[in-house]
N, C-alpha and C. Protein backbone atom coordinates (compact mmCIF):
# COMPACT_ATOMS: atom_id res chain seq x y z
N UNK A 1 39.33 -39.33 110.49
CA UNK A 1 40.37 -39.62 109.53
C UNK A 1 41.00 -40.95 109.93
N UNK A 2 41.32 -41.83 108.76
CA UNK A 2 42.12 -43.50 109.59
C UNK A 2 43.08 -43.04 109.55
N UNK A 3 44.03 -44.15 110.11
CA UNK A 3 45.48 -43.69 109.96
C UNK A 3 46.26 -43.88 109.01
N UNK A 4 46.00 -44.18 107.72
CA UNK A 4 46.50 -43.90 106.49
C UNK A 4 46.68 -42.61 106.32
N UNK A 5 45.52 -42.27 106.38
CA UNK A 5 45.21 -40.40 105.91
C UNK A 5 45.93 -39.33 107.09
N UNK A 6 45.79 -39.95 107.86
CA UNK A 6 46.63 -39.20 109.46
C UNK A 6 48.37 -39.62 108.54
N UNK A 7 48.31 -40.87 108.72
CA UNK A 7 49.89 -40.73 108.26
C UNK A 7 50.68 -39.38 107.41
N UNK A 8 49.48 -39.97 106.25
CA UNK A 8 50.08 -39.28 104.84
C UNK A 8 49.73 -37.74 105.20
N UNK A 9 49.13 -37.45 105.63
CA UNK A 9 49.14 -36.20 106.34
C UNK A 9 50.18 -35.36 107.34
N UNK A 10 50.85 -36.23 108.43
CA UNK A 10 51.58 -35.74 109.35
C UNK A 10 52.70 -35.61 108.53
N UNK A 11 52.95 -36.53 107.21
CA UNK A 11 54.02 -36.67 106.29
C UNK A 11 53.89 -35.50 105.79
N UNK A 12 53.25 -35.12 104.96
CA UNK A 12 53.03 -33.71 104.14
C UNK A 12 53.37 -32.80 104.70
N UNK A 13 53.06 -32.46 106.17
CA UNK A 13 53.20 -31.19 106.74
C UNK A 13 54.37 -31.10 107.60
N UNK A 14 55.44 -32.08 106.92
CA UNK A 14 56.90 -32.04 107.57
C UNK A 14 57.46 -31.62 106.45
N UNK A 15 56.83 -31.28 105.00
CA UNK A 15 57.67 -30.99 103.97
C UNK A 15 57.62 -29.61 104.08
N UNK A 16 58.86 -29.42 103.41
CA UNK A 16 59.22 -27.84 102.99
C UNK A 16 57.52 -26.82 102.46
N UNK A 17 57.61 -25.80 102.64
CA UNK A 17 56.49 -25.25 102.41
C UNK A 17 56.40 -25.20 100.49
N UNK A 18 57.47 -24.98 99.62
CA UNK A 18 57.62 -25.25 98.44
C UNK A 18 57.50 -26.62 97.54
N UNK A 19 57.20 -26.84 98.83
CA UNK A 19 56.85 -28.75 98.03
C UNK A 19 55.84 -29.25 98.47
N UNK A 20 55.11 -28.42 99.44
CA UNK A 20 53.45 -28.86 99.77
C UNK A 20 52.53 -28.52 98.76
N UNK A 21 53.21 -27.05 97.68
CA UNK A 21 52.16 -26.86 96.77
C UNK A 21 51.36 -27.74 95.80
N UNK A 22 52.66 -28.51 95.54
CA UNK A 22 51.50 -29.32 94.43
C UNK A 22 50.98 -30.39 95.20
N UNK A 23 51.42 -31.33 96.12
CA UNK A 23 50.48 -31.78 96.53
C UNK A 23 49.14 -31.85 96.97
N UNK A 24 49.22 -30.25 97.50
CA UNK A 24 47.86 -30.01 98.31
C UNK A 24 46.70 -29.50 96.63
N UNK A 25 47.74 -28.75 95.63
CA UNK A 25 47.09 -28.55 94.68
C UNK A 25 46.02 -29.67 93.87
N UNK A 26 46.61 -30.94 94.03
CA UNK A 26 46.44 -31.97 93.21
C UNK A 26 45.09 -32.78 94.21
N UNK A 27 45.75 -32.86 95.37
CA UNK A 27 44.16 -32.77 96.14
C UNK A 27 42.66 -31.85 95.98
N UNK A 28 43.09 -30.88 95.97
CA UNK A 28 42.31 -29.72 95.79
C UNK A 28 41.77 -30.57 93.89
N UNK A 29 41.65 -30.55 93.34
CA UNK A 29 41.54 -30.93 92.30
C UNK A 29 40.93 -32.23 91.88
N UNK A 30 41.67 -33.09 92.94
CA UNK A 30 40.39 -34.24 92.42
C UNK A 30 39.38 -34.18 93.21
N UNK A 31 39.11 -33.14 94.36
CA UNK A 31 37.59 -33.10 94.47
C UNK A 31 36.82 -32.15 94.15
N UNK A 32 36.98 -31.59 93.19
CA UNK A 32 36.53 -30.84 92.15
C UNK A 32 36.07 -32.41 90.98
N UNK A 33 35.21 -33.41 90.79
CA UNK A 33 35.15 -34.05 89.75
C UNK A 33 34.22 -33.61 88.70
N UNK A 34 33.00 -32.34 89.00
CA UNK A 34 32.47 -32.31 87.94
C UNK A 34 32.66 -31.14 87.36
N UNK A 35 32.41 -31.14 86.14
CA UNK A 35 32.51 -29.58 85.15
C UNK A 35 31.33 -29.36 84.58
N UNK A 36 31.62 -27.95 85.21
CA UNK A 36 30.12 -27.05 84.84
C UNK A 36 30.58 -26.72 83.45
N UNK A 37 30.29 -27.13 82.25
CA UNK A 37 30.41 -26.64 80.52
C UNK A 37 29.64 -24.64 80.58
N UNK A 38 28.99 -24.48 80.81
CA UNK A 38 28.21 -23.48 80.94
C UNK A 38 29.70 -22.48 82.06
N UNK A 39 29.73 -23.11 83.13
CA UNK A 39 30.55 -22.04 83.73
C UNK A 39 32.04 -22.25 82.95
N UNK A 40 32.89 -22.97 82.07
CA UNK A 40 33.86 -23.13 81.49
C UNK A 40 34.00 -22.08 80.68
N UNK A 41 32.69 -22.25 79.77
CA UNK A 41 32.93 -21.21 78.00
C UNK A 41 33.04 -20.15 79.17
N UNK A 42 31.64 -19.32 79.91
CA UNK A 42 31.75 -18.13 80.54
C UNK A 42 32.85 -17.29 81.38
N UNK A 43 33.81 -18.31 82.10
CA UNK A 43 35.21 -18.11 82.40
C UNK A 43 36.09 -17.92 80.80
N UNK A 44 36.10 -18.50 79.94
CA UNK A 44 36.84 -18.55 78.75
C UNK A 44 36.15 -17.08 78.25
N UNK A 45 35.07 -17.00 78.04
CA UNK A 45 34.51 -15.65 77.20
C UNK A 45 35.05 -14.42 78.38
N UNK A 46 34.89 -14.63 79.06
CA UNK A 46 35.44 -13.46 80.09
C UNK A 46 37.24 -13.32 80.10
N UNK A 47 38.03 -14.14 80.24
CA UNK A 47 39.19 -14.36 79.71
C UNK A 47 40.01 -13.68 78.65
N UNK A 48 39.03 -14.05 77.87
CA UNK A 48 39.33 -13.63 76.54
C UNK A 48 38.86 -11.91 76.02
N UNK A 49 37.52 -11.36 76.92
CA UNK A 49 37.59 -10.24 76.66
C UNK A 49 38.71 -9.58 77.47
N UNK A 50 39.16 -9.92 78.66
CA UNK A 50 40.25 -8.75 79.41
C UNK A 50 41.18 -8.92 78.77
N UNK A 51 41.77 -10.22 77.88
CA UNK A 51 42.73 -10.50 77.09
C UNK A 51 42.65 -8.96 76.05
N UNK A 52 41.51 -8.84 75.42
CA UNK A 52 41.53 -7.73 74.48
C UNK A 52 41.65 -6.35 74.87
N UNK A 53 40.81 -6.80 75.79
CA UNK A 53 41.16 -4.95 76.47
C UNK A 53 42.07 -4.58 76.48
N UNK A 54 42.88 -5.75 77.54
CA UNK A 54 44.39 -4.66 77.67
C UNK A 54 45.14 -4.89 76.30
N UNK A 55 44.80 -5.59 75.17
CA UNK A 55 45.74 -5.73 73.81
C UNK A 55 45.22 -4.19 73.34
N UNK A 56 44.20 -3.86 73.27
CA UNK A 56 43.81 -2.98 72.54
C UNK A 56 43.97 -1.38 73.32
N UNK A 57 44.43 -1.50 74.38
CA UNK A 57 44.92 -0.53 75.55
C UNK A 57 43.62 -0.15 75.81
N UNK A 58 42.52 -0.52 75.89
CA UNK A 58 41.33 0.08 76.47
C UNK A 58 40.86 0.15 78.04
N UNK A 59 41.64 -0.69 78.39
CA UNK A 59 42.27 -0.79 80.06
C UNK A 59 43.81 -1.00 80.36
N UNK A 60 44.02 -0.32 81.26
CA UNK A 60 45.92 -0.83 81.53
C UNK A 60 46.01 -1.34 83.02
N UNK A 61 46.73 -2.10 82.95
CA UNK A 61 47.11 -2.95 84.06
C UNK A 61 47.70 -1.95 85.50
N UNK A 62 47.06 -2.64 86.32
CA UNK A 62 47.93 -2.04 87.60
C UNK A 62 48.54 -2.60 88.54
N UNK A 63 49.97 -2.21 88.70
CA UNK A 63 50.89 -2.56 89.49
C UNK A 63 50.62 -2.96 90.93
N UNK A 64 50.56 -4.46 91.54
CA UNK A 64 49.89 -4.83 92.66
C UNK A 64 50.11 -4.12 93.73
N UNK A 65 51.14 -3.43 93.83
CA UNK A 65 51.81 -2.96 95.15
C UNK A 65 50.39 -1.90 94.86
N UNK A 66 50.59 -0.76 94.13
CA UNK A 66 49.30 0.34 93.96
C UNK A 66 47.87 -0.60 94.27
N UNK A 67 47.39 -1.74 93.83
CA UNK A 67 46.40 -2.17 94.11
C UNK A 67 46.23 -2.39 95.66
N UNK A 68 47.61 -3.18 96.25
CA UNK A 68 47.31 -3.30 97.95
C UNK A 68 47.63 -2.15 98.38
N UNK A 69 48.51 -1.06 97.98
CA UNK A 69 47.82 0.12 98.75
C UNK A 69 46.45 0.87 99.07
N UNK A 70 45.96 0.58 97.73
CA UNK A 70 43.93 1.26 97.71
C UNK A 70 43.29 0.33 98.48
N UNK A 71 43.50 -1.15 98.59
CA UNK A 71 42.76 -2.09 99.62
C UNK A 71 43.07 -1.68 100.70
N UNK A 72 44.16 -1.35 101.40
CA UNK A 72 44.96 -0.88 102.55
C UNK A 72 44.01 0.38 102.71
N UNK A 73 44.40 1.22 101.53
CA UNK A 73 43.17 2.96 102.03
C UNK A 73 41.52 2.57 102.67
N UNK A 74 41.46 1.87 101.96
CA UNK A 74 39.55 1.46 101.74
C UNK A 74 39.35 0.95 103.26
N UNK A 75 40.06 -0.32 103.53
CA UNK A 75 39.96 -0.85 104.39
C UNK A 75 39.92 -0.08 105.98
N UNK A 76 40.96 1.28 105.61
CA UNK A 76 40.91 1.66 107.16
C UNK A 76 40.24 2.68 106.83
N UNK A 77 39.14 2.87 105.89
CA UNK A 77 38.30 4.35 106.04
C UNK A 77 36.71 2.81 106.93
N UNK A 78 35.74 4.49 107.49
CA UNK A 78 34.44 3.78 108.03
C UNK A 78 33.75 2.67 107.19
N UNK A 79 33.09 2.20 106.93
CA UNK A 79 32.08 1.49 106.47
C UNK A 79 30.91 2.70 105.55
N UNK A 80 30.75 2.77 104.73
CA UNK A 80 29.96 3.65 104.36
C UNK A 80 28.58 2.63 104.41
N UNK A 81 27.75 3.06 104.49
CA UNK A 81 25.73 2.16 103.77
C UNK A 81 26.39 2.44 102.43
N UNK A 82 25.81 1.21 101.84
CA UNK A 82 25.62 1.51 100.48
C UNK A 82 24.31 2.15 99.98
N UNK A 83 23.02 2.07 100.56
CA UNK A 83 21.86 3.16 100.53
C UNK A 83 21.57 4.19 101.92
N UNK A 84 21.55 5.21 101.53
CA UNK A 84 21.46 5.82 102.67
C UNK A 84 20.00 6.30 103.07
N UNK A 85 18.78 6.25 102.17
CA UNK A 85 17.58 5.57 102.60
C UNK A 85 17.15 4.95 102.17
N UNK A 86 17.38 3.70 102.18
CA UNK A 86 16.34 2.49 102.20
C UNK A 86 14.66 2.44 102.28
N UNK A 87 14.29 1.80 101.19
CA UNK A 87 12.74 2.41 101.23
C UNK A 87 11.74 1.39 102.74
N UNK A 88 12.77 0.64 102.72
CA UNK A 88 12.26 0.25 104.65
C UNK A 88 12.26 0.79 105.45
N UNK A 89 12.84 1.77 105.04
CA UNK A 89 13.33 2.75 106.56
C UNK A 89 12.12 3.80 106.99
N UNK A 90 11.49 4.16 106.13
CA UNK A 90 10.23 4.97 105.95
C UNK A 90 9.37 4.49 106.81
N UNK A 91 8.79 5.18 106.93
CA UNK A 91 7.25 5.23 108.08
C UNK A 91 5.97 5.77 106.70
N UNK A 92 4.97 4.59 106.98
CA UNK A 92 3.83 4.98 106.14
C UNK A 92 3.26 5.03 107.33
N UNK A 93 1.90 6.21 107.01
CA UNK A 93 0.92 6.68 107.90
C UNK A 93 0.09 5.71 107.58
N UNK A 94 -0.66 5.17 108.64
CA UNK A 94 -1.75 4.42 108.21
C UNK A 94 -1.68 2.94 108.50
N UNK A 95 -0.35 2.48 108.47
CA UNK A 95 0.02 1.32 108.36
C UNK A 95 1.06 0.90 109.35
């Protein structure tokens, strides 16, 4: 890093934590320069269906605190396999 970027850096991270957001946001952003058109509409079409769902009550929203409690449950149960036999796991005769 030169010391421009060291500067403007040691500068930034003396600011309040409420005023680093947009800066760091706006960084974050211009190196992002290209757009995927294909991944845009597909974010927009997806958007727009959860938009309907919950208009049409066919899903209802859940309260985050209830959501980080079930991450919280999940998290401290074992690891389950997601297959519990795997067709690797087998022994062929012969082979």
């Amino acid at each position: 890093m030169d010391r421009d970027a060291e500067r403007v850096l040691q500068d930034a991270l003396k600011l309040p934590v409420e005023a680093k957001a947009a800066p760091a946001g706006s960084l974050l952003d211009s190196l992002d320069t290209e757009c995927d058109a294909d991944a845009e509409v597909a974010w927009l079409t997806e958007i727009q269906r959860r938009s309907n769902a919950l208009d049409s009550g066919a899903v209802s929203p859940v309260p985050w605190r209830e959501v980080d409690a079930r991450m919280r449950d999940a998290l401290a149960q074992p690891i389950r396999p997601l297959c519990l036999n795997p067709p690797f796991s087998r022994t062929f005769e012969g082979h």
